[in-house]
Protein backbone atom coordinates (compact mmCIF):
# COMPACT_ATOMS: atom_id res chain seq x y z
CA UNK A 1 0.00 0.00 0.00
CA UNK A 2 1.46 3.42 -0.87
CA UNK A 3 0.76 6.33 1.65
CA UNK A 4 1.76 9.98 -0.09
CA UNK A 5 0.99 13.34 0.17
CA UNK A 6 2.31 16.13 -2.21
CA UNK A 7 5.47 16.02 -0.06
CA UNK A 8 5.80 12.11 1.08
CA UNK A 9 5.30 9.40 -0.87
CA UNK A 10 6.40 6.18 0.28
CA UNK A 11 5.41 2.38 1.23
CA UNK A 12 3.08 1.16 4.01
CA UNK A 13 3.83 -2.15 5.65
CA UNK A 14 1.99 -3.21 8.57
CA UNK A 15 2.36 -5.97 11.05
CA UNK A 16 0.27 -8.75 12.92
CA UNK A 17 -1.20 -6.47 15.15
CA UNK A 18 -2.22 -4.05 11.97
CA UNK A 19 0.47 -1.07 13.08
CA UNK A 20 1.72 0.78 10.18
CA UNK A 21 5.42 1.36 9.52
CA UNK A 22 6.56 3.50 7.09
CA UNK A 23 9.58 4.88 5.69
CA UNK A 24 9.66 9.30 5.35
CA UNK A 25 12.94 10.41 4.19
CA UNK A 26 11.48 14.01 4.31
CA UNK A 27 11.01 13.64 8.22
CA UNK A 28 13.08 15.76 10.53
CA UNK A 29 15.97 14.07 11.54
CA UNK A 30 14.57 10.17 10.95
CA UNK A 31 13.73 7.86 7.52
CA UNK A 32 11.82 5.30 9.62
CA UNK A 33 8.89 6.32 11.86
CA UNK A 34 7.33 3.17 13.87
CA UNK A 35 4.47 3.48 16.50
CA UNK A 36 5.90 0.99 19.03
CA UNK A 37 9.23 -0.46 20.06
CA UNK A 38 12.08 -1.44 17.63
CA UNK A 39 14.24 -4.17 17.75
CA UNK A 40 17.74 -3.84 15.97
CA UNK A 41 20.85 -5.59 15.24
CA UNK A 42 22.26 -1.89 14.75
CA UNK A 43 22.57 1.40 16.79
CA UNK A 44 18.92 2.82 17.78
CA UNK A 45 18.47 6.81 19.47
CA UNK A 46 16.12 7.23 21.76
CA UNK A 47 14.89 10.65 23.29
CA UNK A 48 15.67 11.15 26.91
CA UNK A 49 13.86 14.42 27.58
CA UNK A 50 13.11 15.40 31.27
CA UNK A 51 9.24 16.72 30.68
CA UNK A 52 8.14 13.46 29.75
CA UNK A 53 9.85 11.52 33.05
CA UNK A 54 7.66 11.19 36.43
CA UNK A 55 9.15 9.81 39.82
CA UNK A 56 12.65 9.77 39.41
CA UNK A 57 14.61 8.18 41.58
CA UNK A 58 18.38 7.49 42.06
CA UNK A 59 19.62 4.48 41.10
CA UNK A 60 21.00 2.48 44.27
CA UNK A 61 23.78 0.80 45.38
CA UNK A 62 24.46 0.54 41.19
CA UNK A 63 28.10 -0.22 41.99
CA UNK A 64 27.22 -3.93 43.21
CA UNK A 65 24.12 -4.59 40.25
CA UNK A 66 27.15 -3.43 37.80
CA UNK A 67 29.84 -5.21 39.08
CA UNK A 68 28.39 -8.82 38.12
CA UNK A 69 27.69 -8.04 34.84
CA UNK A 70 30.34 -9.03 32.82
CA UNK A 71 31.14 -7.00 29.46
CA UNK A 72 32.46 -9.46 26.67
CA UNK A 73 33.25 -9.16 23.28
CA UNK A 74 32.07 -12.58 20.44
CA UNK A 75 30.92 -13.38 17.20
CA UNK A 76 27.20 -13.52 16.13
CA UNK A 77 25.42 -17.13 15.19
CA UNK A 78 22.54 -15.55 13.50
CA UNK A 79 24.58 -13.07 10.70
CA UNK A 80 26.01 -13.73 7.66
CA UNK A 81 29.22 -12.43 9.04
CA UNK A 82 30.17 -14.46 11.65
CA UNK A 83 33.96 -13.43 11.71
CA UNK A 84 33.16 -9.72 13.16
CA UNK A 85 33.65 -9.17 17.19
CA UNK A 86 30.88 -7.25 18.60
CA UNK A 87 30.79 -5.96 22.15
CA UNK A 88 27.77 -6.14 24.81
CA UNK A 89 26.57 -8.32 27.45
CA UNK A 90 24.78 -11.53 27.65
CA UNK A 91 21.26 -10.83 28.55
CA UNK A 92 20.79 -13.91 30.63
CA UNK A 93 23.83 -12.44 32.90
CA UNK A 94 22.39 -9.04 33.44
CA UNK A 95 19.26 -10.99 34.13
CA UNK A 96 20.89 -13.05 36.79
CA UNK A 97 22.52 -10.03 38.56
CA UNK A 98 19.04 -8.37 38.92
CA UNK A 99 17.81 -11.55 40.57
CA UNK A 100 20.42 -11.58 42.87
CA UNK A 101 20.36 -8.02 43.85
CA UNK A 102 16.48 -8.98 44.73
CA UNK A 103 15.39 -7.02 41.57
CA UNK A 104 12.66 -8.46 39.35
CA UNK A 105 14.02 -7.78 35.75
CA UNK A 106 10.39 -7.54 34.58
CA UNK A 107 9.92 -4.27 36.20
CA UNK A 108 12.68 -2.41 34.16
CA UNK A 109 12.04 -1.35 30.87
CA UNK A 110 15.85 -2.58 29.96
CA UNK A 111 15.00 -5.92 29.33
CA UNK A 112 13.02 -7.35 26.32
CA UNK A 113 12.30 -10.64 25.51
CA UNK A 114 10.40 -11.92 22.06
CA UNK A 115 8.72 -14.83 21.92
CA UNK A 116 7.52 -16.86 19.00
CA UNK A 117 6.97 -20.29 18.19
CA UNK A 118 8.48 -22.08 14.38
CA UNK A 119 8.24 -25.76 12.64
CA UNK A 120 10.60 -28.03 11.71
CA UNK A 121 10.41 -26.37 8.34
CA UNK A 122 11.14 -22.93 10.19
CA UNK A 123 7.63 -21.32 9.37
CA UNK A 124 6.96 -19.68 12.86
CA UNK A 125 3.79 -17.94 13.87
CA UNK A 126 3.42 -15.60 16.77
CA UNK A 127 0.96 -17.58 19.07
CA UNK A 128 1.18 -21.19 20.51
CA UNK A 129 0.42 -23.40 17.80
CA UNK A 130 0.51 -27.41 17.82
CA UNK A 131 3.62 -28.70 16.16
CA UNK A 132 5.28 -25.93 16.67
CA UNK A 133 7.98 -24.81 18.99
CA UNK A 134 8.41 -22.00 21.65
CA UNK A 135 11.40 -20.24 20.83
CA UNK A 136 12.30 -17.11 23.20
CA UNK A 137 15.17 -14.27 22.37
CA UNK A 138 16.16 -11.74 25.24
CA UNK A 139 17.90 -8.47 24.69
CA UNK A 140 18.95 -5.32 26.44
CA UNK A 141 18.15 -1.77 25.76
CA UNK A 142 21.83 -0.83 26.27
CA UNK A 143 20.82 3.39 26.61
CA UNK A 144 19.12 2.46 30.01
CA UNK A 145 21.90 -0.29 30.60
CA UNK A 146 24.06 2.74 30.09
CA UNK A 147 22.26 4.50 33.20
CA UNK A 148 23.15 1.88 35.83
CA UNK A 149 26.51 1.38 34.70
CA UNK A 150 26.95 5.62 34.73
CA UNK A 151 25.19 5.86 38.22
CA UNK A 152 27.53 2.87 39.62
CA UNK A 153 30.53 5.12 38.42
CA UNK A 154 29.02 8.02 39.93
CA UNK A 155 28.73 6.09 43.44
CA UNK A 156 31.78 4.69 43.25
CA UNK A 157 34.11 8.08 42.36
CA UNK A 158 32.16 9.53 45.57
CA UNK A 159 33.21 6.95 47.68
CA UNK A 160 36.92 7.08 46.46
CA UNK A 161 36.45 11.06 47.02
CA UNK A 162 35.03 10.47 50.69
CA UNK A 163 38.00 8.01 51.29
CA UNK A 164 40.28 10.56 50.14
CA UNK A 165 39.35 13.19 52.08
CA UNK A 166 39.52 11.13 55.34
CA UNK A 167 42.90 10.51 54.76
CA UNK A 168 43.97 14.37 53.77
């Protein structure tokens, strides 16, 4: 389906659900405009802006959530490149250190996990199906990673600084 206007012409496709994505390379600063969350093998921007954020709260005792998440660097299974190192973390392990911090990783919007089910012949469909399988992929928003890993630096430089001064 095409979708144009005397400025924008372009494409339509639309999902399961029936939400329209298009592509507008005459939109400020983007080409692709989605209603809803994207999930990418590639660098995403998201806005960060203060008016539309309600009880904030610190972030506490970061230093000790961060420090069991391991950073690593390996190849992906699932491109056609599979000689190039990427960097990140392993979902499952930043899952882990939430659960034994206490934290439910449900309740932070960092996580994301898609679900789907596929055939022997790979077909997959996006609800529970006989003959089909579950299969599950986890991932992490890394720009609100980002925020616990800069809040456990932030703790930690004020205790060296408090240590510090007790010895000056």
């Amino acid at each position: 389906q095409w979708m144009g206007s005397s400025d924008v012409r372009g494409t339509v496709f639309y999902d399961a659900n029936n939400t329209a994505y298009y592509l507008d390379a005459n939109a400020t600063g983007t080409s692709l405009n989605v209603a809803g969350a994207i999930i990418a093998a590639g660098n995403v921007t998201a806005y960060s802006d203060l008016k539309f954020k309600e009880n904030i709260k610190v972030i506490p005792d970061a230093v000790e959530k961060v420090k069991a998440i391991r950073g690593v660097t390996y190849t992906r299974n699932d491109l056609e490149d599979r000689e190039v190192r990427h960097t990140g973390v392993i979902a499952q392990d930043v899952q882990q250190a939430f659960t034994d911090e206490g934290l439910d990783s449900s309740n932070y919007g960092l996580f994301i996990s898609s679900t789907w089910w596929e055939n022997e012949e790979g077909e997959t469909k996006q609800e529970a199906t006989e003959g089909y399988t579950e299969r599950t992929r986890l991932g992490i928003r890394y720009p609100e990673l980002l925020c616990f890993i800069s809040s456990a630096i932030e703790q930690r430089l004020t205790d060296i600084e408090t240590r510090l001064t007790t010895l000056e």
